[in-house]
Each structure stands twice: as C-alpha cells, then as structure tokens.
PDB file of N, CA and C in Angstrom:
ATOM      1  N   UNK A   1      70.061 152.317 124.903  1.00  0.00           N
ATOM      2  CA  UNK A   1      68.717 152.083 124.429  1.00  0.00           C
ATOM      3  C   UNK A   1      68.692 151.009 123.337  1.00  0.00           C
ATOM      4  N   UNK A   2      69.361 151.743 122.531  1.00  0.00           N
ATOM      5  CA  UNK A   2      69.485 150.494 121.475  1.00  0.00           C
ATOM      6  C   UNK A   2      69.904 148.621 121.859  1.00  0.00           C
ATOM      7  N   UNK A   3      70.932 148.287 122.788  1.00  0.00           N
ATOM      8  CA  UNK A   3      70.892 147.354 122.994  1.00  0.00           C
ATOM      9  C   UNK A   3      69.836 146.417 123.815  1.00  0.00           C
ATOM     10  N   UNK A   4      69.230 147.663 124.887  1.00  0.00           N
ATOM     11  CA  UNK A   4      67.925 147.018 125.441  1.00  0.00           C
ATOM     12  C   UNK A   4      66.840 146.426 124.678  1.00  0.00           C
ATOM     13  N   UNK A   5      66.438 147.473 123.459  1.00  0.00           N
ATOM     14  CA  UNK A   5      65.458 147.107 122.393  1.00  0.00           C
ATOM     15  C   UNK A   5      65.953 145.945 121.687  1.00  0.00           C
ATOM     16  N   UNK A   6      66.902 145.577 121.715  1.00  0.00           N
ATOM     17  CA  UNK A   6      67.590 144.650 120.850  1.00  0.00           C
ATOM     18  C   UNK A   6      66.816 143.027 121.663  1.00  0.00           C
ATOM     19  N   UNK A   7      67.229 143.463 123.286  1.00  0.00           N
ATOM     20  CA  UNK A   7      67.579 142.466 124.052  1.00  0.00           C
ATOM     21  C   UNK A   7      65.396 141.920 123.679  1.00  0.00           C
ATOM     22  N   UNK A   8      64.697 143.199 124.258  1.00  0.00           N
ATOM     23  CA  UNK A   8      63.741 142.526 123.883  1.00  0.00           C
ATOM     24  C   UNK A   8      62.965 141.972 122.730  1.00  0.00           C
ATOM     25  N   UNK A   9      63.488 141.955 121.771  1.00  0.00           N
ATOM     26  CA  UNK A   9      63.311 141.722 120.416  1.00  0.00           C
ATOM     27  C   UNK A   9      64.258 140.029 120.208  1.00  0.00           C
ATOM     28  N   UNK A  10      65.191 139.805 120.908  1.00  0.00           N
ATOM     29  CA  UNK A  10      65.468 138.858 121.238  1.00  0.00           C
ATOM     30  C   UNK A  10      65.022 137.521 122.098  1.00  0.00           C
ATOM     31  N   UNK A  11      63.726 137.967 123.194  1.00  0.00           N
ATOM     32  CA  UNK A  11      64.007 137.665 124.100  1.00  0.00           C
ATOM     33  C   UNK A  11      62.292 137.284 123.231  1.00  0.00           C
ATOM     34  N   UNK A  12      61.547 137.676 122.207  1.00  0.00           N
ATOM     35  CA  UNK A  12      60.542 137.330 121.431  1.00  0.00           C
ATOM     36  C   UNK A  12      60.984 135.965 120.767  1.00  0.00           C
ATOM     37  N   UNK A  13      62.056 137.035 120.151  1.00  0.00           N
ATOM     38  CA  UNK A  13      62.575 135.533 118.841  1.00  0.00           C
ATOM     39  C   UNK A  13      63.121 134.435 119.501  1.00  0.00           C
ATOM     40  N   UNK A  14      63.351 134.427 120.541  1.00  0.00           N
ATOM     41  CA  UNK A  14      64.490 133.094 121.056  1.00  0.00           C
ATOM     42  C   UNK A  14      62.801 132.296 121.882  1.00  0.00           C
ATOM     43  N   UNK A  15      62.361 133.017 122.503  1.00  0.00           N
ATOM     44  CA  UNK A  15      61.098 132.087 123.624  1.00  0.00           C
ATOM     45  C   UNK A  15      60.080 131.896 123.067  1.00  0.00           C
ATOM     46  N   UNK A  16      60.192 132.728 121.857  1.00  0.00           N
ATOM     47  CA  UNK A  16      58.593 132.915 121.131  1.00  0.00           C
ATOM     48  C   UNK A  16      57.062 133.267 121.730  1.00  0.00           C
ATOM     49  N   UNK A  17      56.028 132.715 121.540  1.00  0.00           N
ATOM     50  CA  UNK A  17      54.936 133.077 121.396  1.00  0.00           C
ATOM     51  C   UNK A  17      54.599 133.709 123.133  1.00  0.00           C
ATOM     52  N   UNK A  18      54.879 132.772 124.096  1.00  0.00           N
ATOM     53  CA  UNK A  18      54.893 132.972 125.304  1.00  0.00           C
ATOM     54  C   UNK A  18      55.285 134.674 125.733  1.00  0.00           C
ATOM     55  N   UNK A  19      56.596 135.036 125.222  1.00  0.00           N
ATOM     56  CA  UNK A  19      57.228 135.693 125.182  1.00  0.00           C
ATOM     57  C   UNK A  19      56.765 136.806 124.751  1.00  0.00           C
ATOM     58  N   UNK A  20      56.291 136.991 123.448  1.00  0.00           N
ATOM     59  CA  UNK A  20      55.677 137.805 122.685  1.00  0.00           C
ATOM     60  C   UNK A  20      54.498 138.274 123.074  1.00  0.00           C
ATOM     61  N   UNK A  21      53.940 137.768 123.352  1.00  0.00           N
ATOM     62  CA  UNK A  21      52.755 138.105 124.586  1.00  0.00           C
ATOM     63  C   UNK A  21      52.758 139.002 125.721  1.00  0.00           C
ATOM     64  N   UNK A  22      54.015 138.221 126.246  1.00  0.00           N
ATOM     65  CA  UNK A  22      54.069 139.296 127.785  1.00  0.00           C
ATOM     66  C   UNK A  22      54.721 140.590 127.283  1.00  0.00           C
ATOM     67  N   UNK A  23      55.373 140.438 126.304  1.00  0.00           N
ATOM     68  CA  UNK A  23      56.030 141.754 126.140  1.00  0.00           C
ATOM     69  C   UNK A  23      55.045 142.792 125.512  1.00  0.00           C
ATOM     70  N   UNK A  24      54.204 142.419 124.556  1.00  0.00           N
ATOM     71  CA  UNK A  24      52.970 142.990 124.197  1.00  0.00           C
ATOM     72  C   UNK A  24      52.199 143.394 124.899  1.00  0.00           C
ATOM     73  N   UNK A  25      51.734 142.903 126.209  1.00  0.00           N
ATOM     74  CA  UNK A  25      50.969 143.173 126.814  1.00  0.00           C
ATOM     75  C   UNK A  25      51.669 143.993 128.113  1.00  0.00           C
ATOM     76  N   UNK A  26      53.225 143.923 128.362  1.00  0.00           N
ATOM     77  CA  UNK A  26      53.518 145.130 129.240  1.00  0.00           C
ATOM     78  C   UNK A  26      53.863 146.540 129.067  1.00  0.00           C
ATOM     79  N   UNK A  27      53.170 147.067 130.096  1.00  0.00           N
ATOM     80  CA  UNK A  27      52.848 148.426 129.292  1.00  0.00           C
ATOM     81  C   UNK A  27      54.484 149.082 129.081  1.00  0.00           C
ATOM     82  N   UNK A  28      55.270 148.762 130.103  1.00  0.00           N
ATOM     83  CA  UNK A  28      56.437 149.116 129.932  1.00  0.00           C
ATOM     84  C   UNK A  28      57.248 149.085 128.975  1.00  0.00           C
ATOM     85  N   UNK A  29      57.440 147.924 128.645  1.00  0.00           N
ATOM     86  CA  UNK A  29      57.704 148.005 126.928  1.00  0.00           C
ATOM     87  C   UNK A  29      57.223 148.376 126.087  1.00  0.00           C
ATOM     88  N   UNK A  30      55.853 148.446 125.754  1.00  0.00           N
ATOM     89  CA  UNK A  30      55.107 148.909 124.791  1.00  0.00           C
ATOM     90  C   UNK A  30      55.593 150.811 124.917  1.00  0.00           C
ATOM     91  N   UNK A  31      55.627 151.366 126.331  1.00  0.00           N
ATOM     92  CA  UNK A  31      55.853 153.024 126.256  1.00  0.00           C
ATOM     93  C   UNK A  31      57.390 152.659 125.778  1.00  0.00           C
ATOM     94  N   UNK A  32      58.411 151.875 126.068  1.00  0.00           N
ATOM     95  CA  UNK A  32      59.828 151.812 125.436  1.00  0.00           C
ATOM     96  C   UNK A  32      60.205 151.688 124.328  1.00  0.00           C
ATOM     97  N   UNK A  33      58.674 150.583 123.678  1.00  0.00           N
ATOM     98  CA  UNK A  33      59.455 150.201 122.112  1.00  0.00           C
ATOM     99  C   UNK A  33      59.138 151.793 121.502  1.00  0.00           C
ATOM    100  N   UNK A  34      57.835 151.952 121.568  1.00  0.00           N
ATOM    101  CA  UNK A  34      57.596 153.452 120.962  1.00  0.00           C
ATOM    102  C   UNK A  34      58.291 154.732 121.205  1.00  0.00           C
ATOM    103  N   UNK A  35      59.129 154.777 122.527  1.00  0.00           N
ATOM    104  CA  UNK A  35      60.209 156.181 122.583  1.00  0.00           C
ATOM    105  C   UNK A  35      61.186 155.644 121.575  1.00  0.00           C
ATOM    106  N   UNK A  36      61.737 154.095 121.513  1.00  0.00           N
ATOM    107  CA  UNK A  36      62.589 154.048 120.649  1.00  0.00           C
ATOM    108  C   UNK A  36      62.364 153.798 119.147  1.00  0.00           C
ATOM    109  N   UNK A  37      60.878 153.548 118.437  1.00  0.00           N
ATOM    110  CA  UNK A  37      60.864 154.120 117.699  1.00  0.00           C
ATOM    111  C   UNK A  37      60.899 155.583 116.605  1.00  0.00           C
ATOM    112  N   UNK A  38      60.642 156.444 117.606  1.00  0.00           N
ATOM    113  CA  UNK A  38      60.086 157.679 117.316  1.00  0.00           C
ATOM    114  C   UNK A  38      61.802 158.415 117.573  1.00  0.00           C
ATOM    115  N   UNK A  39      62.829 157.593 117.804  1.00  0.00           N
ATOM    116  CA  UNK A  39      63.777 157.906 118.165  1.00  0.00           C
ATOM    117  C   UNK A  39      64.562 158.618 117.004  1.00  0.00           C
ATOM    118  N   UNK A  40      65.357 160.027 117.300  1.00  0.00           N
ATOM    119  CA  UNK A  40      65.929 160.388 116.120  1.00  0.00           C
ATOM    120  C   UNK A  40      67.554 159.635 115.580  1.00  0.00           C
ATOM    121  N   UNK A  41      67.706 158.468 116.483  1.00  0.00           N
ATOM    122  CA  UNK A  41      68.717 157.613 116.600  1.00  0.00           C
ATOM    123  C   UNK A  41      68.860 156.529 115.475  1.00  0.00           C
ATOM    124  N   UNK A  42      68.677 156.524 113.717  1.00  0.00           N
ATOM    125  CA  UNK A  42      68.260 155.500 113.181  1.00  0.00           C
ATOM    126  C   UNK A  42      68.831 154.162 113.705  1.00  0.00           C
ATOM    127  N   UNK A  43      69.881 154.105 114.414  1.00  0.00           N
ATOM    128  CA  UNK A  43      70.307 152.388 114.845  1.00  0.00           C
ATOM    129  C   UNK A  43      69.536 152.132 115.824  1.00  0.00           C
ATOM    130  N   UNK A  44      68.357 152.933 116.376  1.00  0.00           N
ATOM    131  CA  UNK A  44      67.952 152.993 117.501  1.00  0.00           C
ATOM    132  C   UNK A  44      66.639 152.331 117.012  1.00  0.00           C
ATOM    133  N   UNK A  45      66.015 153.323 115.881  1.00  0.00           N
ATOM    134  CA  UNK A  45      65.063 153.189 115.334  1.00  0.00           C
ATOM    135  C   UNK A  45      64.776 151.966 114.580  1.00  0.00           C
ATOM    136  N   UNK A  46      66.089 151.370 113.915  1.00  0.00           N
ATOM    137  CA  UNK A  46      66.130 150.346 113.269  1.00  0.00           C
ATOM    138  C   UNK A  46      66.188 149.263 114.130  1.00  0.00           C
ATOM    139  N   UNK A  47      66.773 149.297 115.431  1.00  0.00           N
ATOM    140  CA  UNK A  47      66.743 147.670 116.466  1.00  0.00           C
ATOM    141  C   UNK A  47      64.844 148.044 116.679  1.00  0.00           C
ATOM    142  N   UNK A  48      64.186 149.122 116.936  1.00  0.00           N
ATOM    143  CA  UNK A  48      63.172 148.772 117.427  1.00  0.00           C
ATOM    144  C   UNK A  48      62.041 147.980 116.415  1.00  0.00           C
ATOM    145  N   UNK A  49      62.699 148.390 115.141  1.00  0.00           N
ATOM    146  CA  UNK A  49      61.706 148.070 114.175  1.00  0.00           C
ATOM    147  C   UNK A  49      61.771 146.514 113.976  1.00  0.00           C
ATOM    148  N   UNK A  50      62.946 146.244 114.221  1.00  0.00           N
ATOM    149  CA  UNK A  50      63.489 144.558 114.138  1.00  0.00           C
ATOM    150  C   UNK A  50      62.702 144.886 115.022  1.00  0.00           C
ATOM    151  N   UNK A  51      62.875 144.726 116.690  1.00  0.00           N
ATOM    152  CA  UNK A  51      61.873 144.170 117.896  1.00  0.00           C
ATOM    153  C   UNK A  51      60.900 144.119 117.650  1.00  0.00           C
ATOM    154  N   UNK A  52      59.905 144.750 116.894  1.00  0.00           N
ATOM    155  CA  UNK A  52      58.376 145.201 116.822  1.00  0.00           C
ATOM    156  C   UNK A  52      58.297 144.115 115.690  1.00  0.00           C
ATOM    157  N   UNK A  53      59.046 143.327 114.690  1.00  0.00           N
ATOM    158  CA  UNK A  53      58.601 142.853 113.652  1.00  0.00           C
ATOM    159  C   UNK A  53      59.228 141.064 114.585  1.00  0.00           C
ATOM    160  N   UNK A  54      59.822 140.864 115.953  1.00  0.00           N
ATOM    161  CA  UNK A  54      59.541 139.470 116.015  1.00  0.00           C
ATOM    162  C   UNK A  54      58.793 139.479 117.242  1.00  0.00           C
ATOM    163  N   UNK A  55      58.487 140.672 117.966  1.00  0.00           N
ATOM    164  CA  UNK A  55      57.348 140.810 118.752  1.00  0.00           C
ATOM    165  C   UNK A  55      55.703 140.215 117.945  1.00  0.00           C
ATOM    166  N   UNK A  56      55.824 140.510 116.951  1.00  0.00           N
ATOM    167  CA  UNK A  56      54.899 140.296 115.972  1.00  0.00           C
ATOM    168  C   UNK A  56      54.754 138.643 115.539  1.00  0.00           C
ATOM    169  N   UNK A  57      56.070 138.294 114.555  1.00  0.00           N
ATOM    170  CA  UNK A  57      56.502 137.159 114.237  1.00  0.00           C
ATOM    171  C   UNK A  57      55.917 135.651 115.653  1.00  0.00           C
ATOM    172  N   UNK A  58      56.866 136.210 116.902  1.00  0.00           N
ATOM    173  CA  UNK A  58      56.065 135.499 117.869  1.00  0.00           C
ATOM    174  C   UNK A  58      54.607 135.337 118.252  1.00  0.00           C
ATOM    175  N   UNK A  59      53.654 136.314 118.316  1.00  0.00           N
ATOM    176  CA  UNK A  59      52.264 136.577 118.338  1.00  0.00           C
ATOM    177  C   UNK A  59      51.573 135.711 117.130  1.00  0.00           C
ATOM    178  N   UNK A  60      51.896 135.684 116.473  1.00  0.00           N
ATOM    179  CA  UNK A  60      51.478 135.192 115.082  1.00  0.00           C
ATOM    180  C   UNK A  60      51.296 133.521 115.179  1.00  0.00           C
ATOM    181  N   UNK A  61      52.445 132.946 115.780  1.00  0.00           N
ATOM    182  CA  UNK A  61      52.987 131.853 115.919  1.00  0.00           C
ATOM    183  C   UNK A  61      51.454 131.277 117.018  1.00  0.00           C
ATOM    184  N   UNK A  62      51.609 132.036 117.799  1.00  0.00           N
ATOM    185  CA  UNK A  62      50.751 132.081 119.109  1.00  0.00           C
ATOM    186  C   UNK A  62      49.196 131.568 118.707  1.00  0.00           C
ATOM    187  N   UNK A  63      48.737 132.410 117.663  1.00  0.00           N
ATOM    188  CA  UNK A  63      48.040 132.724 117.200  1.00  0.00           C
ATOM    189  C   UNK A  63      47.436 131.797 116.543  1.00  0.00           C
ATOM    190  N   UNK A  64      48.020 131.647 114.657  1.00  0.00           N
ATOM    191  CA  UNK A  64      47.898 130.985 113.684  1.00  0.00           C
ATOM    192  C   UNK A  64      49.221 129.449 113.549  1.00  0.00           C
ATOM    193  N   UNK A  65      49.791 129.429 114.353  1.00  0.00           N
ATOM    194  CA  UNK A  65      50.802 128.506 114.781  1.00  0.00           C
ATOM    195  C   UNK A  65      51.936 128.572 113.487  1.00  0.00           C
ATOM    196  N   UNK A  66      51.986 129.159 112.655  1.00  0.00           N
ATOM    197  CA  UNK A  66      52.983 129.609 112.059  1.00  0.00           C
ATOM    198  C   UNK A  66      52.985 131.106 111.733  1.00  0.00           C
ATOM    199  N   UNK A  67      53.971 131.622 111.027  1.00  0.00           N
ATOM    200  CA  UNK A  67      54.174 132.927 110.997  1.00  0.00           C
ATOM    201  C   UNK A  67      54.209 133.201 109.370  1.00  0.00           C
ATOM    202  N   UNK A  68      52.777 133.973 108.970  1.00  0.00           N
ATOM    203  CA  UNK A  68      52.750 134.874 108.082  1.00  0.00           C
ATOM    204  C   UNK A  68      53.398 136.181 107.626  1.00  0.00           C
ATOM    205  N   UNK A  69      54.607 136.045 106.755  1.00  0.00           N
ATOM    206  CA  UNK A  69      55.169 137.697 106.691  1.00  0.00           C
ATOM    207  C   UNK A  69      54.468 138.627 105.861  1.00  0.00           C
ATOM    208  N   UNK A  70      54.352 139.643 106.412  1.00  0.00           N
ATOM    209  CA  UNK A  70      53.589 140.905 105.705  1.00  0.00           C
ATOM    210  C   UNK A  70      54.731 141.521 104.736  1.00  0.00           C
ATOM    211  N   UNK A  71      53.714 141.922 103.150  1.00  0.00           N
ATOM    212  CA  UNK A  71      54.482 141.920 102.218  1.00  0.00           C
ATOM    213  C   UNK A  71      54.071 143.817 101.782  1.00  0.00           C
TER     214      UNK A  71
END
C-alpha cells in the first residue's frame, strides 16, 4: 500500500497539473488515498499525506500557475 500511495503522489509531482487532476478526479484513488489515510500504518499514513499534499501542490499549479503552501 504504502509504495502504491507513494507511486501516486509521484506520478502528481513528476507530471504535475495534468496529472493532479486525473488523479483527483478518479474515484479510485480518491477511495485509496483515504483507506490509506485513515490507515493504522503511520508509514502508510505518512506516504498518503505526502500524496495528498502534491496531489494538491499540482492542482494549484493548474489553477493559480504557481503553488501556494498552506501554513
């Protein structure tokens, strides 16, 4: 699990905005990132939280064409 979440959290940060999009918008991932957040696995919990924060990072880009970090 953990390396899958990794892979898509990767697969945001490396293609960006394009990327970030489809993954946002498939439902499949979206039910995956959330089992692996809610996961009692913290390395599990912690790759998803990275994924969910360049799932984000990319969207942003998409968006506002650079990336605002939340403080």
């Amino acid at each position: 699990m953990k390396t899958t979440i990794g892979v898509l959290g990767d697969l945001a940060d490396t293609l960006g905005s394009n990327a970030g999009l489809l993954i946002q918008q498939s439902l499949l991932s979206k039910v995956f990132l959330n089992e692996c957040l809610s996961s009692e696995d913290h390395l599990i919990k912690e790759a998803a939280e990275w994924t969910k924060q360049a799932i984000s990072r990319a969207i942003c880009v998409l968006l506002f064409g650079t990336y605002f970090p939340s403080f």
